[in-house]
Each structure stands twice: as structure tokens, then as C-alpha cells.
Protein backbone atom coordinates (compact mmCIF):
# COMPACT_ATOMS: atom_id res chain seq x y z
CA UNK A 1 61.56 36.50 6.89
CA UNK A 2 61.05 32.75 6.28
CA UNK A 3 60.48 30.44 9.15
CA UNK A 4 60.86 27.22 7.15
CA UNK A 5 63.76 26.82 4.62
CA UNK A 6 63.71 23.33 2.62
CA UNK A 7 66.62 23.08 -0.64
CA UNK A 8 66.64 19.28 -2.18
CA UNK A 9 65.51 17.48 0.65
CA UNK A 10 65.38 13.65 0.19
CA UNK A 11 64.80 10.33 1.61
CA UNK A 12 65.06 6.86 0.63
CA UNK A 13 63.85 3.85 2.46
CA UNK A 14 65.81 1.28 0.84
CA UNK A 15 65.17 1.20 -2.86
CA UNK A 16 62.24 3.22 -1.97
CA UNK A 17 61.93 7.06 -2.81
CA UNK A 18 59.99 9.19 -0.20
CA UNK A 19 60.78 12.58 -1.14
CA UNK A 20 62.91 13.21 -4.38
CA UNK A 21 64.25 16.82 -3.93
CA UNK A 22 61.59 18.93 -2.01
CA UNK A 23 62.28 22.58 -1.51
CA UNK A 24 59.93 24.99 0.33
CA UNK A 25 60.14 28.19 1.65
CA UNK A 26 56.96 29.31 3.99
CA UNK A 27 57.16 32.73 5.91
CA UNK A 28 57.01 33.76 9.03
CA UNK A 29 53.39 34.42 10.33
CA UNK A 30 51.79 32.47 7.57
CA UNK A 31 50.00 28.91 7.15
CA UNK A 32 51.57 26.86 4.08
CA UNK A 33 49.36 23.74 3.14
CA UNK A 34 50.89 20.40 2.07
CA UNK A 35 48.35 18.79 -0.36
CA UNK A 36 49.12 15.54 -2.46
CA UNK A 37 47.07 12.04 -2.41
CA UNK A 38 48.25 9.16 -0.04
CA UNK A 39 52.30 8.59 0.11
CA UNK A 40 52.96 11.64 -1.66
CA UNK A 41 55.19 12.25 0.83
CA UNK A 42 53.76 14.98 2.99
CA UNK A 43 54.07 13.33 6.40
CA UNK A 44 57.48 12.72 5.60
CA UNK A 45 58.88 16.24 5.27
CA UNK A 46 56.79 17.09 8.31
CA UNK A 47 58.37 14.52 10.75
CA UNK A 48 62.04 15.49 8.98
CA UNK A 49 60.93 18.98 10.20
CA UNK A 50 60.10 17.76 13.40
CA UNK A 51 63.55 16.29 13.82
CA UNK A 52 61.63 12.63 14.26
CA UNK A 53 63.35 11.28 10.89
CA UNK A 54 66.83 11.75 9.70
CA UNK A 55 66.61 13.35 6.38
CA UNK A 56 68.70 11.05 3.40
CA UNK A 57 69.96 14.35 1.63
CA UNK A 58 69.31 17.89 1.04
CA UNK A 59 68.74 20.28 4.21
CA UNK A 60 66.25 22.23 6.41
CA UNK A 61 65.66 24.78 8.64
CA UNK A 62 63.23 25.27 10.94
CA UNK A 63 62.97 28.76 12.97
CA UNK A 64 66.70 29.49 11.46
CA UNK A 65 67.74 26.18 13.11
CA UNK A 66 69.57 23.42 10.84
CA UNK A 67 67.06 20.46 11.56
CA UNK A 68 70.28 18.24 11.43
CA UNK A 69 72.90 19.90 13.24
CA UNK A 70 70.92 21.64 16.01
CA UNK A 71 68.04 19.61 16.10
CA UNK A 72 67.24 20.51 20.10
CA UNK A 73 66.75 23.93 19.07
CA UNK A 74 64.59 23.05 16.68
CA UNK A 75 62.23 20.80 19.02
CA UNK A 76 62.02 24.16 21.31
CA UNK A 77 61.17 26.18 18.83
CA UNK A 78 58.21 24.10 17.20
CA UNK A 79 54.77 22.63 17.98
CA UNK A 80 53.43 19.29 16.56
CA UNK A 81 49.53 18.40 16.33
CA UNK A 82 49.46 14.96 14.82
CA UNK A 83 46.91 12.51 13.31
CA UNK A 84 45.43 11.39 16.44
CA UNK A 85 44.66 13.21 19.99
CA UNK A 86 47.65 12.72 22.61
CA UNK A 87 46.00 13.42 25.35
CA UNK A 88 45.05 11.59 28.43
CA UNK A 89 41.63 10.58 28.87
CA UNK A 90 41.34 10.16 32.30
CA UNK A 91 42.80 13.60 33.13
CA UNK A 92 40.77 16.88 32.83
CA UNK A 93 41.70 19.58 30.01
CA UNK A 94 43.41 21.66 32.75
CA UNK A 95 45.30 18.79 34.09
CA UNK A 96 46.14 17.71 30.60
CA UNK A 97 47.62 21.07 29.84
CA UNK A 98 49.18 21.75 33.01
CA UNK A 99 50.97 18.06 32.53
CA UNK A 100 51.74 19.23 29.16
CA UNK A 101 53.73 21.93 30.90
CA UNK A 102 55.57 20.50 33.17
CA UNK A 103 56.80 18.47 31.13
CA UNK A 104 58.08 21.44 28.95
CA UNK A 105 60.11 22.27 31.99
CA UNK A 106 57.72 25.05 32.82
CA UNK A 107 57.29 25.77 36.77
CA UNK A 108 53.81 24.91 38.33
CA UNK A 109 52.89 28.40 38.87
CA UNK A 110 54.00 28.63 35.01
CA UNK A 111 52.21 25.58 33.76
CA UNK A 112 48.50 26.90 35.49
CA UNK A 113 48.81 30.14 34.35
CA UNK A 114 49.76 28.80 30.71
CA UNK A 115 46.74 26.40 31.17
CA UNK A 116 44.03 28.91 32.38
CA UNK A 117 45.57 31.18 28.67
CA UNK A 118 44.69 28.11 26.48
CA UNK A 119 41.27 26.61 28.01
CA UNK A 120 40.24 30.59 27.27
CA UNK A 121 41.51 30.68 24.40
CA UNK A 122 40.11 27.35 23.02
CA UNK A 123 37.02 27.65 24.80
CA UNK A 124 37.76 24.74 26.76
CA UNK A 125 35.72 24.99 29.88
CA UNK A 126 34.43 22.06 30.70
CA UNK A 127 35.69 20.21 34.08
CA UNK A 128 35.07 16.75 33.45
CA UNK A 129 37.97 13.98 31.95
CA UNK A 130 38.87 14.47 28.57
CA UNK A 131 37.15 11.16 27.87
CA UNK A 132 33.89 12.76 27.97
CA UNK A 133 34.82 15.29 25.60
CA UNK A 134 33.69 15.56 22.27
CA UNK A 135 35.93 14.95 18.95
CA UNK A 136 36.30 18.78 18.08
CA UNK A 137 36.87 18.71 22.14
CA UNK A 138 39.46 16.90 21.99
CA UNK A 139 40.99 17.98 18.62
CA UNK A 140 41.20 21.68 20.17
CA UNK A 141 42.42 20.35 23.38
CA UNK A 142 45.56 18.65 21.58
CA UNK A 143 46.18 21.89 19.51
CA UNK A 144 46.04 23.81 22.71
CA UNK A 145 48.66 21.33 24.00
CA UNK A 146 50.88 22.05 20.75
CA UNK A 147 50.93 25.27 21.94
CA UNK A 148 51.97 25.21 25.59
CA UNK A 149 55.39 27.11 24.95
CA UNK A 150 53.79 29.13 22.18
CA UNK A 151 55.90 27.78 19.90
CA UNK A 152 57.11 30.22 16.29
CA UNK A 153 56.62 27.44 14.49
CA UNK A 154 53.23 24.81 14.66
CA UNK A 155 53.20 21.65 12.53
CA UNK A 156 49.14 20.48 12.16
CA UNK A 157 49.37 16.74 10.42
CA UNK A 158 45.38 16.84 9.17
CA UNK A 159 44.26 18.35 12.29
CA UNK A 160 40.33 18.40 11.77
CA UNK A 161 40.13 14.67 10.48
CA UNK A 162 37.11 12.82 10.98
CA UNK A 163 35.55 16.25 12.85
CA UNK A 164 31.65 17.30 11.57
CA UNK A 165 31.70 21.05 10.00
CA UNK A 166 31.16 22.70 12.95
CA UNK A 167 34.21 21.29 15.00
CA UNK A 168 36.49 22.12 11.95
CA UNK A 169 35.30 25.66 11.92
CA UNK A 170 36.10 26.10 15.47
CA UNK A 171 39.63 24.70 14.48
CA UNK A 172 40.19 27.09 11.61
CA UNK A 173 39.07 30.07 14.14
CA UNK A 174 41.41 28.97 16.56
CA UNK A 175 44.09 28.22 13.79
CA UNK A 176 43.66 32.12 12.30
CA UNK A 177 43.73 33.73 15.63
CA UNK A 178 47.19 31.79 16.66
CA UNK A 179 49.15 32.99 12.67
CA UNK A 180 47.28 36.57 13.29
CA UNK A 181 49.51 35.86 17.01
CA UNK A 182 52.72 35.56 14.65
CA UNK A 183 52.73 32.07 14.69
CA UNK A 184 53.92 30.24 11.44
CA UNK A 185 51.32 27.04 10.38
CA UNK A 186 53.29 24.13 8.22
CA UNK A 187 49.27 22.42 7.64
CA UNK A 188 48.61 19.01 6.01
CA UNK A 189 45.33 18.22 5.28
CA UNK A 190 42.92 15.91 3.44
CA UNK A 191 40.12 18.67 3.13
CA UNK A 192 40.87 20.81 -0.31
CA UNK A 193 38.37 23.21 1.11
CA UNK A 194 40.65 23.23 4.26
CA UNK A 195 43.77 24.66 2.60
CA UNK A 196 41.71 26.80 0.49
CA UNK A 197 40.47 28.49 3.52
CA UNK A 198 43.33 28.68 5.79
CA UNK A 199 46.58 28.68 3.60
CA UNK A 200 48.46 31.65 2.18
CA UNK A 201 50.74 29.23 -0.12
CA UNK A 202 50.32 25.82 -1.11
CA UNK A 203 52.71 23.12 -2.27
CA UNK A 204 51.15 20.24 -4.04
CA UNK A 205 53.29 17.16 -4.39
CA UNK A 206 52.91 13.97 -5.94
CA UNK A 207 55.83 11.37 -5.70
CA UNK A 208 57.99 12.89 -3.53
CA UNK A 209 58.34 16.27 -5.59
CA UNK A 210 56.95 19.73 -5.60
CA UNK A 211 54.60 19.55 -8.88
CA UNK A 212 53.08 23.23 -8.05
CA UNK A 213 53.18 25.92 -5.55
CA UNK A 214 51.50 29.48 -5.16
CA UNK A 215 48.75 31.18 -3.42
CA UNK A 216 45.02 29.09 -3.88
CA UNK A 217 43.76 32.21 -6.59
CA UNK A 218 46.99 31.40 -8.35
CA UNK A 219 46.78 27.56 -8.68
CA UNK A 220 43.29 28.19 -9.84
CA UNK A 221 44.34 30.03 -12.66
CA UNK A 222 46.28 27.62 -13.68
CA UNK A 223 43.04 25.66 -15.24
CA UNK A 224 42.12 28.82 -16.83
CA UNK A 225 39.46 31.83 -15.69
CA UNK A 226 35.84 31.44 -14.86
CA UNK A 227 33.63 28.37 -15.64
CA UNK A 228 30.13 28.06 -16.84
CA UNK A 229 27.65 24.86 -15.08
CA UNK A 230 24.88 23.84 -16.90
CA UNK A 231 21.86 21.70 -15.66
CA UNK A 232 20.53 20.82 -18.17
CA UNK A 233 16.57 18.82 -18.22
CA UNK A 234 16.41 16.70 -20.75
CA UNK A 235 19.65 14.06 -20.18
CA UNK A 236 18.86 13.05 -23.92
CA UNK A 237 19.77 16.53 -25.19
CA UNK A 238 22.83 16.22 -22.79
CA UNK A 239 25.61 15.87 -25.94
CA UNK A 240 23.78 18.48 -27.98
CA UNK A 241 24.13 20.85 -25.70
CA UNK A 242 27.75 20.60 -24.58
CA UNK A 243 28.44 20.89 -28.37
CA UNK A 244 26.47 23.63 -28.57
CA UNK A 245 28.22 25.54 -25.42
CA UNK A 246 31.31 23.94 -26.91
CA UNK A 247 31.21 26.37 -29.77
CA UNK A 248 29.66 29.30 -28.29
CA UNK A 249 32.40 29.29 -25.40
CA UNK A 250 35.30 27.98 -26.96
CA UNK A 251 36.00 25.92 -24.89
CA UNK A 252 35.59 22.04 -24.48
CA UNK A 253 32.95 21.04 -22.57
CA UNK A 254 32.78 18.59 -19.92
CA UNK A 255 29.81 16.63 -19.22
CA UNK A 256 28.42 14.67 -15.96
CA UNK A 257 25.45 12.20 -17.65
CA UNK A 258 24.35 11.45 -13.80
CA UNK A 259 23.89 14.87 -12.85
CA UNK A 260 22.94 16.28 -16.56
CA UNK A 261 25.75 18.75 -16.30
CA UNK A 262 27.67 20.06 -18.23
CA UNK A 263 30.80 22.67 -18.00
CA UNK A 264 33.00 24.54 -19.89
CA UNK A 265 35.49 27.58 -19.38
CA UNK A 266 34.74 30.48 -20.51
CA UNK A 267 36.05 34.21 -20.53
CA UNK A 268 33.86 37.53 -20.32
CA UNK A 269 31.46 36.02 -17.76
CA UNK A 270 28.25 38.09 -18.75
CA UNK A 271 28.80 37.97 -22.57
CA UNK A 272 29.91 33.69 -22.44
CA UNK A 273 26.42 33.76 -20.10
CA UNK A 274 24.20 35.30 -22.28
CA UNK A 275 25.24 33.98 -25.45
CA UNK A 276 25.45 30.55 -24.09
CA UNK A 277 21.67 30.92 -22.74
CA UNK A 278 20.22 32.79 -26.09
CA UNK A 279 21.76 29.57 -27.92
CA UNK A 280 20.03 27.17 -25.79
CA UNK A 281 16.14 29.06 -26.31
CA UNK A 282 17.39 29.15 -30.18
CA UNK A 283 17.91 25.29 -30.26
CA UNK A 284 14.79 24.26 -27.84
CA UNK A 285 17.17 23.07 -24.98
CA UNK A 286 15.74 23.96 -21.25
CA UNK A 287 18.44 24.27 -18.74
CA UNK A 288 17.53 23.75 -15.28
CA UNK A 289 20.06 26.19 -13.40
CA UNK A 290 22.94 27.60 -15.15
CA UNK A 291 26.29 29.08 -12.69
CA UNK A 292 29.62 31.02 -13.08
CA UNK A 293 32.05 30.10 -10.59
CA UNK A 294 35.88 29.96 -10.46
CA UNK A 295 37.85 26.43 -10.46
CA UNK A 296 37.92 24.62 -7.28
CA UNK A 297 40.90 23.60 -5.67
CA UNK A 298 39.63 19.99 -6.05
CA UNK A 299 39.79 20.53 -9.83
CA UNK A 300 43.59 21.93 -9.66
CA UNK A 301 44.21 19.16 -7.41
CA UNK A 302 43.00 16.00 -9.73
CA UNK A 303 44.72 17.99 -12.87
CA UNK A 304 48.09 17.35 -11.13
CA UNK A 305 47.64 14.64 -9.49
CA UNK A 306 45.53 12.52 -11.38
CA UNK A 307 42.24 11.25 -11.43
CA UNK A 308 42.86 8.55 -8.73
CA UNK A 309 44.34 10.95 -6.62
CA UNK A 310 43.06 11.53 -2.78
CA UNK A 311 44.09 14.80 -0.93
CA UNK A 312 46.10 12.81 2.07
């Protein structure tokens, strides 16, 4: 079932083009990530999804809901977690909730016990003003807020910006346990390492169009299998050697002069391994460390995007 239909969605601010004919399709019970480097065009499908911006063409659906035509449906059937905390400071985490939902048109007696849920569930206990909370505090105590009418569908606009490692991981807990819930996640986020962890599908786009989409293993394939890293000890041997792994992988090699590394793709990881190493010994070359990994999401991410590209 798809909670979140998009078909040619556009919009224009004057001579301007925002988003040039997005589609998406994200599932229900599943987190989609939105990557694509500043005014890409990511916060604009999410506040046309949100009903806060009138789309210029195309249409979308939210929750089986035309955005356009039934937009108050839409707002009851969705959560929003922007940019920046909206909560009050001067108000507890309980009393921020509780506010939260009363002003959802819950009942009192509704809007504590819906309070007491989320401070469990977010392991919000602390008593004091939200003001003396910390960021990742404050970060859960917004999501929790987004959730107040535990809403099908959640919209998180870079939810763990500017939060240390820790805080984020408490995030992406809390994120898991709401989709494993049956709640559908529409995530933007400036962490690559963020969508790879959390997202079942991700659309890239650059200009205001789609330029990829799939699962994170399958944009990763897209640069090819498994790559080889090579430290390697002496920097003045640095171009010998990538021409030497150049031939033995074939593959062309990339090389980083400030970190002496150099990297290449490669298939049969034991064989490419060996071979590359036995080469090196043959041709006097010491390499520091030597790695197999998979492409990075980063690397996907700059081969469609660009060099200059940030994930924003």
C-alpha cells in the first residue's frame, strides 16, 4: 500500500524552478530519505506535502488524501518535525506535550494520558522547563510532539541537525521503533550516514528532479562492486602504485596525495586482494593498511550530484 503518491509535481517561483516534475511513491510503514545538496528542492516537496505550499502543477497524496483538494484531511493524518525545536521553553516536557494536545482537540484526560505514552516512550523524564534540556532533549521532545495524534504519516525535515552522535542515535532508536509501530517516515537529512541507516528507499534529487531512486545497497551498486584502499608509506611511490593497482585491478585508480591513498574497484575481493598485495612486495612498495569495503553513500551521492554538492 503506498502512503505517499507524488506524479509530476512542480513549482515555480516566478521564473524560478523549484521542483521540475518530481514523482515518488514511499510505502506504508517505511522511511523514504530525501537527499540532494542545498535548493535541490527537498524542503519544497515536503511543505507541498504538508499542505503549507500550493503545489504549481502535478499532484499528491498523502495517506490517500489529494494534498490539494482535501488538504484538512491531510493535516490530520500527518506529523511534521521541522528544522528547529517548536517547543516552549518555559514549559516542562509534560506540559509541552499536554499543550500539544489540546491543541489537537484532544480532551485533558486525553492529552495526559497521550503525554505520560510519549515522555516513556522518548525517555523524557526529566521535570524541569524545556529550557534546561539538552539539544537531543529537545530534538526528541519535538518528535514526541509530532506524534501526539500518532499520526500514519511523519514528515522529519533534518531532524538530528547540529545533535553529537549520541543524541542522533537516540533519534534513530526512537525513529525505528515508531515505522516498526506502522508509521510511514518521509526523512530529509544532511547526514548520508543518516539515510543509509534509517531509509528503506531513497530519492536523490538535484534541480528539482528525481536523478536516482532505490534501496541504499542498490544506489551503491550503481558505482560498481567492492573497492580496494590502499595506504600506502612512501607518498613518492604514490603514482607508481596506483598504476600498478591500476593494472592488476582493472580498474582506474583514484588517489588522495594528503592521505597517501589510493583506491580502485575491484571484483573477486580475495583474488583483486592478493594479487594487488603480491604486486606491491614484487615492485618494493610498502603499504601501510590495505581495506575492502563497499561504496559509501557519500560516494553515490557526489557522482550525481557533483563534486560541490552538500547533502541538504
Amino acid at each position: 500500500m503506498t502512503a505517499v503518491l507524488v506524479r509530476d509535481l512542480r513549482k515555480t517561483y516566478g521564473g524560478k524552478v523549484a521542483l521540475d516534475g518530481i514523482d515518488l511513491d514511499v510505502g506504508r510503514g517505511t522511511v523514504c530519505g530525501l537527499l540532494g545538496p542545498n535548493g535541490a528542492g527537498k524542503t519544497t516537496v515536503v511543505r507541498i506535502l504538508t499542505t503549507l505550499l500550493r503545489a504549481s502543477g502535478g499532484r499528491a497524496e498523502v495517506a490517500g488524501f489529494d494534498v490539494a483538494t482535501r488538504p484538512r484531511q491531510v493535516r490530520r493524518s500527518i506529523g511534521l518535525v521541522g528544522q528547529h525545536a517548536a517547543v516552549d521553553e518555559v514549559l516542562t516536557g509534560r506540559q509541552n506535550l499536554e499543550l500539544f494536545g489540546r491543541l489537537c482537540h484532544l480532551g485533558a484526560a486525553k492529552a495526559r494520558a497521550r503525554a505520560d505514552e510519549l515522555l516513556e516512550r522518548f525517555g523524557l523524564d526529566h521535570e524541569g522547563p524545556a529550557r534546561e534540556y539538552s539539544g537531543g532533549m529537545r530534538r526528541r521532545l519535538d518528535l514526541a510532539a509530532g506524534m501526539i495524534l500518532a499520526p500514519p504519516v511523519l514528515f522529519l525535515d533534518e531532524p538530528t541537525t547540529g545533535l553529537d552522535p549520541r543524541s542522533r542515535a537516540h533519534i534513530w532508536r526512537a525513529v525505528r521503533d515508531l515505522v516498526a509501530g506502522g508509521t510511514t517516515v518521509l526523512l530529509t537529512t544532511q547526514y548520508l550516514e543518516e539515510a543509509d541507516q534509517l531509509a528503506d528507499r531513497i530519492s536523490v534529487i538535484d534541480s528539482g528532479r528525481v536523478v536516482a531512486e532505490g534501496t541504499p545497497d542498490e544506489l551503491k551498486s550503481t558505482l560498481g562492486g567492492d573497492r580496494l584502499d590502499v595506504v600506502i608509506r612512501d607518498p613518492a611511490r604514490l603514482d607508481e602504485a596506483a598504476a600498478l593497482i591500476s593494472r592488476v585491478t582493472s580498474g582506474a585508480a583514484e588517489t588522495d596525495r594528503d592521505t597517501r591513498h589510493v583506491s580502485a574497484p575491484v571484483s573477486g575481493r580475495v583474488r583483486a586482494l592478493t594479487d594487488v598485495l603480491a604486486a606491491l612486495a614484487t615492485a618494493g612498495i610498502e603499504a601501510e593498511d590495505v581495506a575492502l569495503r563497499r561504496p559509501t553513500l557519500d560516494e553515490v551521492f557526489l557522482s550525481l550530484t557533483g563534486e560541490g554538492g552538500e547533502a541538504r
